[in-house]
C-alpha atoms as a PDB file:
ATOM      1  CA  UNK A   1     203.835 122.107  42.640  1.00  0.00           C
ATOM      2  CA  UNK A   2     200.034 122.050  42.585  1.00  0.00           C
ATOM      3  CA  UNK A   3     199.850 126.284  42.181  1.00  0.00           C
ATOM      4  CA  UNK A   4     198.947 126.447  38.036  1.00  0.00           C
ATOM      5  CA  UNK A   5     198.735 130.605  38.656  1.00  0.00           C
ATOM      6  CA  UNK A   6     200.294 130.231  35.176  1.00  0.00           C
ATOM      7  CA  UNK A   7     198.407 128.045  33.375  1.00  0.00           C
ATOM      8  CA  UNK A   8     198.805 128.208  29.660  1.00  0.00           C
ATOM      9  CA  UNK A   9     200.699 131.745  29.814  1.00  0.00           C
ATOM     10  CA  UNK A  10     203.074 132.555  27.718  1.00  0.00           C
ATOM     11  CA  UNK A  11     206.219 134.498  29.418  1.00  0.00           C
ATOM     12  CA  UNK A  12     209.043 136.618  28.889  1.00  0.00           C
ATOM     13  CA  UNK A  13     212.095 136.613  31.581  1.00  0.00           C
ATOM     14  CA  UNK A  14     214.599 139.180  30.571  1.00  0.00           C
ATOM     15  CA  UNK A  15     217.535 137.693  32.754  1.00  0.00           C
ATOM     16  CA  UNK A  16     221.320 138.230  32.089  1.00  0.00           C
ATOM     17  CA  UNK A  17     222.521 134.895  34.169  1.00  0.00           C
ATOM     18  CA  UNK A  18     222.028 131.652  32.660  1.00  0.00           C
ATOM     19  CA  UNK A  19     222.009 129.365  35.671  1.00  0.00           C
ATOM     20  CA  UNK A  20     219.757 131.943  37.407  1.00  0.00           C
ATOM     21  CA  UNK A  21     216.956 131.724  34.078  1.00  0.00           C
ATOM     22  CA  UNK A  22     217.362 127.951  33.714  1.00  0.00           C
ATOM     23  CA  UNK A  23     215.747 127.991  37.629  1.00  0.00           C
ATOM     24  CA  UNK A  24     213.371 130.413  36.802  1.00  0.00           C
ATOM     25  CA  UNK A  25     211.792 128.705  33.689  1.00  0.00           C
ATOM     26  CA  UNK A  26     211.811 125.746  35.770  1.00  0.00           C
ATOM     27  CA  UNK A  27     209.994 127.266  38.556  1.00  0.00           C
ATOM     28  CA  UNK A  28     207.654 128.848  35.650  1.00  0.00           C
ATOM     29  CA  UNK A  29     207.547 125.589  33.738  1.00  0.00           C
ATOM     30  CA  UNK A  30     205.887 124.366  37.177  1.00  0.00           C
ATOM     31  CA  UNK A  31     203.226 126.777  37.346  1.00  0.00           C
ATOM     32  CA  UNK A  32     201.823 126.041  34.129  1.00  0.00           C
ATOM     33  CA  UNK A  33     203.225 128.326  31.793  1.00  0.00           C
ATOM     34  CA  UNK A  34     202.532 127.336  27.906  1.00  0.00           C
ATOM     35  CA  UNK A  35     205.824 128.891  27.053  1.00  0.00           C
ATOM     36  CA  UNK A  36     208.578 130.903  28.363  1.00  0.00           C
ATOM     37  CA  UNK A  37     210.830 133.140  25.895  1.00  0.00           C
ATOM     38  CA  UNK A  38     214.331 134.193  27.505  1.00  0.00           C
ATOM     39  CA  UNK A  39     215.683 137.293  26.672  1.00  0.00           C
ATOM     40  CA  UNK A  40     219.495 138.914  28.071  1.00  0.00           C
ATOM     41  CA  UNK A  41     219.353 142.270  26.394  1.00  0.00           C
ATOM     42  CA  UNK A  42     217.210 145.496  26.555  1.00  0.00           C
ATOM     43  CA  UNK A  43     217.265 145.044  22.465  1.00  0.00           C
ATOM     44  CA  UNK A  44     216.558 141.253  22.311  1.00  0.00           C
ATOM     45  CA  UNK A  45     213.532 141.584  24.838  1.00  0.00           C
ATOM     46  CA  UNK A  46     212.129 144.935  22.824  1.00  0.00           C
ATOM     47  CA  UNK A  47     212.396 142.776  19.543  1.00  0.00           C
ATOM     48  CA  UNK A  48     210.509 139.735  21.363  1.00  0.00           C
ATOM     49  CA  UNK A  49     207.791 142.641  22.312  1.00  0.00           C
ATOM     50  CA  UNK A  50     207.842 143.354  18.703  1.00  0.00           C
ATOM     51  CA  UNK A  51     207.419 139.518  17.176  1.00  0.00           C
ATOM     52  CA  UNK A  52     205.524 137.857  20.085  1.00  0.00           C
ATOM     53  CA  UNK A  53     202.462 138.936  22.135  1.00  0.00           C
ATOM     54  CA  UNK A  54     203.391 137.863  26.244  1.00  0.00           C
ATOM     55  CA  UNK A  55     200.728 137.453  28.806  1.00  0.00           C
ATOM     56  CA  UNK A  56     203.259 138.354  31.785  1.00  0.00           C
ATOM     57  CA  UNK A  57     206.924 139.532  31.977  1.00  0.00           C
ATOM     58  CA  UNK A  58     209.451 139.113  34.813  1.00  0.00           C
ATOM     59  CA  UNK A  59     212.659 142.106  33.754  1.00  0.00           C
ATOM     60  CA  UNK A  60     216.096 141.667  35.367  1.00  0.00           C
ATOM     61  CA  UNK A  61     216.418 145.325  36.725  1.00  0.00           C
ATOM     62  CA  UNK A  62     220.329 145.013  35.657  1.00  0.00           C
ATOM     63  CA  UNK A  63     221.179 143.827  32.196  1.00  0.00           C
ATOM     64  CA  UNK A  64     224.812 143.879  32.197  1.00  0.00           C
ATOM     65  CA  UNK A  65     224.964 147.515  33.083  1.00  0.00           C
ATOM     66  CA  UNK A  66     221.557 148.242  31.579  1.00  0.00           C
ATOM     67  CA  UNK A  67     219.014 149.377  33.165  1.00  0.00           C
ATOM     68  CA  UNK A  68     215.292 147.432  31.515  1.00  0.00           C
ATOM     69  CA  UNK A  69     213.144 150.187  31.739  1.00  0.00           C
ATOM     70  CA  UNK A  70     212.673 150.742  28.435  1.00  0.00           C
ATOM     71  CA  UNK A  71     211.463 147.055  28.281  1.00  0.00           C
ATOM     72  CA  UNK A  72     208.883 148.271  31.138  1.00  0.00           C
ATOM     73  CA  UNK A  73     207.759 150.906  29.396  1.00  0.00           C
ATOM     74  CA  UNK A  74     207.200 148.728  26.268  1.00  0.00           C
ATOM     75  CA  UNK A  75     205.220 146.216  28.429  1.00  0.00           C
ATOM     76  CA  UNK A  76     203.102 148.937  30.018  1.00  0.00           C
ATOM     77  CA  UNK A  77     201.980 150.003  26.644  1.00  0.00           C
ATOM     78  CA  UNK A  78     200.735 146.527  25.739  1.00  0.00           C
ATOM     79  CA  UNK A  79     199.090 146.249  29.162  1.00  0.00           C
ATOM     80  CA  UNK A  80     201.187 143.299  29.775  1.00  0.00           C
ATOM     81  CA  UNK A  81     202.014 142.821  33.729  1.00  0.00           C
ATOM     82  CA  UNK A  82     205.270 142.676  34.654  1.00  0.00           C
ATOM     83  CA  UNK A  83     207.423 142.364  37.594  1.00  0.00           C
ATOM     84  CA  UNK A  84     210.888 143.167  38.325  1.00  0.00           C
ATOM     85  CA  UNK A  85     213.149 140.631  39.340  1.00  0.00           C
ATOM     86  CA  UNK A  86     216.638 142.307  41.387  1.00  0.00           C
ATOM     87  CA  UNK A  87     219.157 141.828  43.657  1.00  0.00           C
ATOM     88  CA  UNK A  88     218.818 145.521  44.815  1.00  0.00           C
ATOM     89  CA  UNK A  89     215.424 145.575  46.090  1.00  0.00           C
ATOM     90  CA  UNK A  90     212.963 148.015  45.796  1.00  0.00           C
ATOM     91  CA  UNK A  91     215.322 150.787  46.655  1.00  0.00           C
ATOM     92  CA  UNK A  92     217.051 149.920  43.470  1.00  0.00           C
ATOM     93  CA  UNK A  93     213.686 150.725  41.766  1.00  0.00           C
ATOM     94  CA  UNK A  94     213.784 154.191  39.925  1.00  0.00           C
ATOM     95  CA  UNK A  95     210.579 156.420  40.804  1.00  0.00           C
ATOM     96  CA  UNK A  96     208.008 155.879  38.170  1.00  0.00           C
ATOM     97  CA  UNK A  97     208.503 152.333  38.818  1.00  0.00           C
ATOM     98  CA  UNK A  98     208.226 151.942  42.526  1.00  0.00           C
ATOM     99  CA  UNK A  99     204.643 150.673  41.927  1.00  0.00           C
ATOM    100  CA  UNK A 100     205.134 147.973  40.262  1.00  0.00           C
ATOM    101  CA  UNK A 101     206.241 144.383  42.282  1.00  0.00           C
ATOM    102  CA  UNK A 102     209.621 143.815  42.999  1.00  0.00           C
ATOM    103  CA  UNK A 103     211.152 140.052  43.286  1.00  0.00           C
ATOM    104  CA  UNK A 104     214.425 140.034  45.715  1.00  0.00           C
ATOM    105  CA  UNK A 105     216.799 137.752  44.327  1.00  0.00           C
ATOM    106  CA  UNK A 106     217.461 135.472  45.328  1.00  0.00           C
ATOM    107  CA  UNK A 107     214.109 133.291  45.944  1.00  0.00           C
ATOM    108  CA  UNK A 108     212.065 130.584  45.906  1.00  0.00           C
ATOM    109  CA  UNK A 109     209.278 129.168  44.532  1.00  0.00           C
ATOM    110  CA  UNK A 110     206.714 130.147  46.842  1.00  0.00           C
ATOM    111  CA  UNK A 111     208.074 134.277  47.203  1.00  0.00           C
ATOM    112  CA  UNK A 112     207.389 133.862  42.952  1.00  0.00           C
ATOM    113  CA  UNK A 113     203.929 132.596  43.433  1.00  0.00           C
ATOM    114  CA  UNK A 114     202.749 135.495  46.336  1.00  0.00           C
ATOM    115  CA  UNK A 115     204.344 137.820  43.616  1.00  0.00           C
ATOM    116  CA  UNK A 116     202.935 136.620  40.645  1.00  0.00           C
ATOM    117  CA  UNK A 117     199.191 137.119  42.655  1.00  0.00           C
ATOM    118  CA  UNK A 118     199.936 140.371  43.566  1.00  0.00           C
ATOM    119  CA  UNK A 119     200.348 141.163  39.921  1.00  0.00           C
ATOM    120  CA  UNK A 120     197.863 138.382  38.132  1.00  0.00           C
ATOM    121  CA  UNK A 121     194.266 139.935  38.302  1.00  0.00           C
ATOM    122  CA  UNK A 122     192.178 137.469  40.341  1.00  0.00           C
ATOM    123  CA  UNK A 123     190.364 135.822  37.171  1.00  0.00           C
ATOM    124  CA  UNK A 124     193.406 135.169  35.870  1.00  0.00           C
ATOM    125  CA  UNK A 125     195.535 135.856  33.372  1.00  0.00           C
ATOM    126  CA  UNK A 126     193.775 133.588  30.903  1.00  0.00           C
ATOM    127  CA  UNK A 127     189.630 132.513  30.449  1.00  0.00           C
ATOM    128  CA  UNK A 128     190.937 129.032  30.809  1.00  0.00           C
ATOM    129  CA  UNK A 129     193.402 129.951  34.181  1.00  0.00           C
ATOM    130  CA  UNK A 130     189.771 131.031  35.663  1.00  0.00           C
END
């Protein structure tokens, strides 16, 4: 793919499903990304937050049964974007949250890049994305 929206970002996917995060580094791998970190829990992700700085974040709404709001919130401090990723939609988004972009699962490549520049500002993430 010729799209770099992500060149040299670092990112975190919080994803449960393996098969389903292999794809998405993959897709992020070909947008340019300098690094993605994979997380399956609200705790591992929150202790990534803690350890690494992130320049975007996709969150599994559903963790297992948990819900990765707390992981939002943690990114919203930071100012780090952030999208959710769901099978449920944006009706599955609790209200606090229905601003930010939602990802429908499943997707391609192309539904990730219209998301990612709804949520990338439009200098880019990075000085050298610009």
């Amino acid at each position: 793919m010729n799209d770099r929206i992500l060149a040299g970002a670092r990112v975190l996917v919080v994803e449960d499903e393996m098969m389903l995060l292999m794809m998405i580094e993959s897709m992020l791998e070909d947008l340019g990304c300098e690094s993605v970190t994979a997380a399956a829990t609200v705790n591992q992700a929150l202790a990534l937050l803690d350890a690494q700085a992130f320049d975007v974040a996709m969150l599994d709404l559903n963790l297992n049964g948990d819900r990765s709001y707390p992981i939002a919130d943690a990114l919203a401090a930071r100012d780090v974007p952030f999208l959710f990723s769901t099978g449920y939609g944006s009706q599955g988004v609790m209200d606090g949250y229905r601003e930010r972009p939602v990802l429908m699962k499943p997707y391609q490549i192309g539904e990730l890049v219209s998301t990612l520049r709804g949520l990338i500002p439009a200098g880019g993430l990075l000085p050298e994305a610009a």
